[in-house]
Protein backbone atom coordinates (compact mmCIF):
# COMPACT_ATOMS: atom_id res chain seq x y z
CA UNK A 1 -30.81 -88.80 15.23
CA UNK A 2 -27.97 -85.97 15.82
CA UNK A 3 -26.02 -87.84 13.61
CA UNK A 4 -29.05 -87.60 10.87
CA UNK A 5 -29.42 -83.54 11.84
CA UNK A 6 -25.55 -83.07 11.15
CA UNK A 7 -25.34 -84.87 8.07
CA UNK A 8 -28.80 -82.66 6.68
CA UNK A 9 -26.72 -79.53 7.84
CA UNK A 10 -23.68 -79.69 6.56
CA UNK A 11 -25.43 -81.38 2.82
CA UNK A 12 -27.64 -78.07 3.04
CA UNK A 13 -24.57 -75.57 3.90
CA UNK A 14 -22.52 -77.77 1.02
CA UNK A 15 -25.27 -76.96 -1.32
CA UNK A 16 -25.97 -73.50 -0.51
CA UNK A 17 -22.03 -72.21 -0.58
CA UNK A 18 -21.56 -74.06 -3.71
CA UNK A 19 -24.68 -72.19 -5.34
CA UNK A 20 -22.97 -69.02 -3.50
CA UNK A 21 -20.23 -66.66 -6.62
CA UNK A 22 -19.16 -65.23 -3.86
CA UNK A 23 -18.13 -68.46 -1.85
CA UNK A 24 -16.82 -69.54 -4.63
CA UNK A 25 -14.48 -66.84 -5.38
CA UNK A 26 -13.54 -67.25 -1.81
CA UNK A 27 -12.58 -70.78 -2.05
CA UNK A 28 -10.79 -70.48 -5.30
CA UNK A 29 -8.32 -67.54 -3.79
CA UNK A 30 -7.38 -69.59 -0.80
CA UNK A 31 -6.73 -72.65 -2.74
CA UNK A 32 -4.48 -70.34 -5.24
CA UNK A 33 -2.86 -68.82 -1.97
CA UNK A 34 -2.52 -72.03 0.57
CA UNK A 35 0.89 -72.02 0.43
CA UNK A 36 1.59 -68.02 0.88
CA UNK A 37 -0.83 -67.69 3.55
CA UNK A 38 0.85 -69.22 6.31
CA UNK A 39 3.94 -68.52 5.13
CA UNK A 40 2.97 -64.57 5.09
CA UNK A 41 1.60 -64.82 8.44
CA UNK A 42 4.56 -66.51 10.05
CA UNK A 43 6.12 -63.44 8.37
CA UNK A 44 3.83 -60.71 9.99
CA UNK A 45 4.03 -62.32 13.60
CA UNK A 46 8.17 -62.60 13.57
CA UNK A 47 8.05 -58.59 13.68
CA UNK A 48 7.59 -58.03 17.04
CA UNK A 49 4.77 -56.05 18.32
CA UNK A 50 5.37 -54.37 21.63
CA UNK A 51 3.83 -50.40 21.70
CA UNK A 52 6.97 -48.62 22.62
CA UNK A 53 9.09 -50.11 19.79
CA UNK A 54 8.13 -47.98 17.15
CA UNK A 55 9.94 -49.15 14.79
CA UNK A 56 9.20 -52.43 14.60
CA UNK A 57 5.31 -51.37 14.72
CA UNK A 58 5.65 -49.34 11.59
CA UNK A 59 7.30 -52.37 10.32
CA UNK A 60 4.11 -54.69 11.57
CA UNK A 61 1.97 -51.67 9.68
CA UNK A 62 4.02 -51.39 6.47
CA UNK A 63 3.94 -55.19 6.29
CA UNK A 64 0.03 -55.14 6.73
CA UNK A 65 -0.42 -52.28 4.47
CA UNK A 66 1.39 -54.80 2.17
CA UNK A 67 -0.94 -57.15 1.96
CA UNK A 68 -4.17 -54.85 2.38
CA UNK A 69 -2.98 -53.24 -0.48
CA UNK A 70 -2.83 -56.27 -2.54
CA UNK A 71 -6.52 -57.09 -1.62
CA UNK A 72 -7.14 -53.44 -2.96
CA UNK A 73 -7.73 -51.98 -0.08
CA UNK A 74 -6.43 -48.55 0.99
CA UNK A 75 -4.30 -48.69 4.61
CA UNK A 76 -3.30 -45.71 6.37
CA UNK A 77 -0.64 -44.96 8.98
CA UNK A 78 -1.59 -42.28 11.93
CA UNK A 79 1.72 -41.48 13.57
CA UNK A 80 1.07 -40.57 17.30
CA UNK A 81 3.01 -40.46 20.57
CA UNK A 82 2.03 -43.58 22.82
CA UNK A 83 2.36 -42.19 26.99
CA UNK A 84 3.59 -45.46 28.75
CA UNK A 85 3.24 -45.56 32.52
């Protein structure tokens, strides 16, 4: 009977996503960009990201603002002085 249930759910959420433009533009960017995605990610978490290293964190934000940009969105960069204890 679960079996049944699962089968019915994931036939419905098939259906529904492929009936879904915006799914499907979804799915067709990250099958364009399977191979740059990890590859940009394993990228991104080299930098390293400890708070009083500031330069590598405006290298972690530059290389974000990167890719942001490329999805058209607009990054910003607040420069601020970080008290450690």
């Amino acid at each position: 009977m679960k079996a049944a249930r699962f089968l019915v759910s994931v036939t419905f959420a098939s259906a529904t996503i492929a009936q879904n433009p915006a799914a499907a533009t979804a799915r067709h960017w990250r099958e364009s960009h399977e191979r740059a995605i990890p590859s940009e990610l394993t990228e991104l978490l080299a930098i390293p990201n400890v708070s009083n290293d500031e330069a590598n964190i405006r290298r972690n934000a530059e290389a974000v603002g990167v890719h942001w940009n490329g999805a058209e969105l607009r990054p910003g960069c607040w420069k601020h002085r970080v008290r450690h204890r």
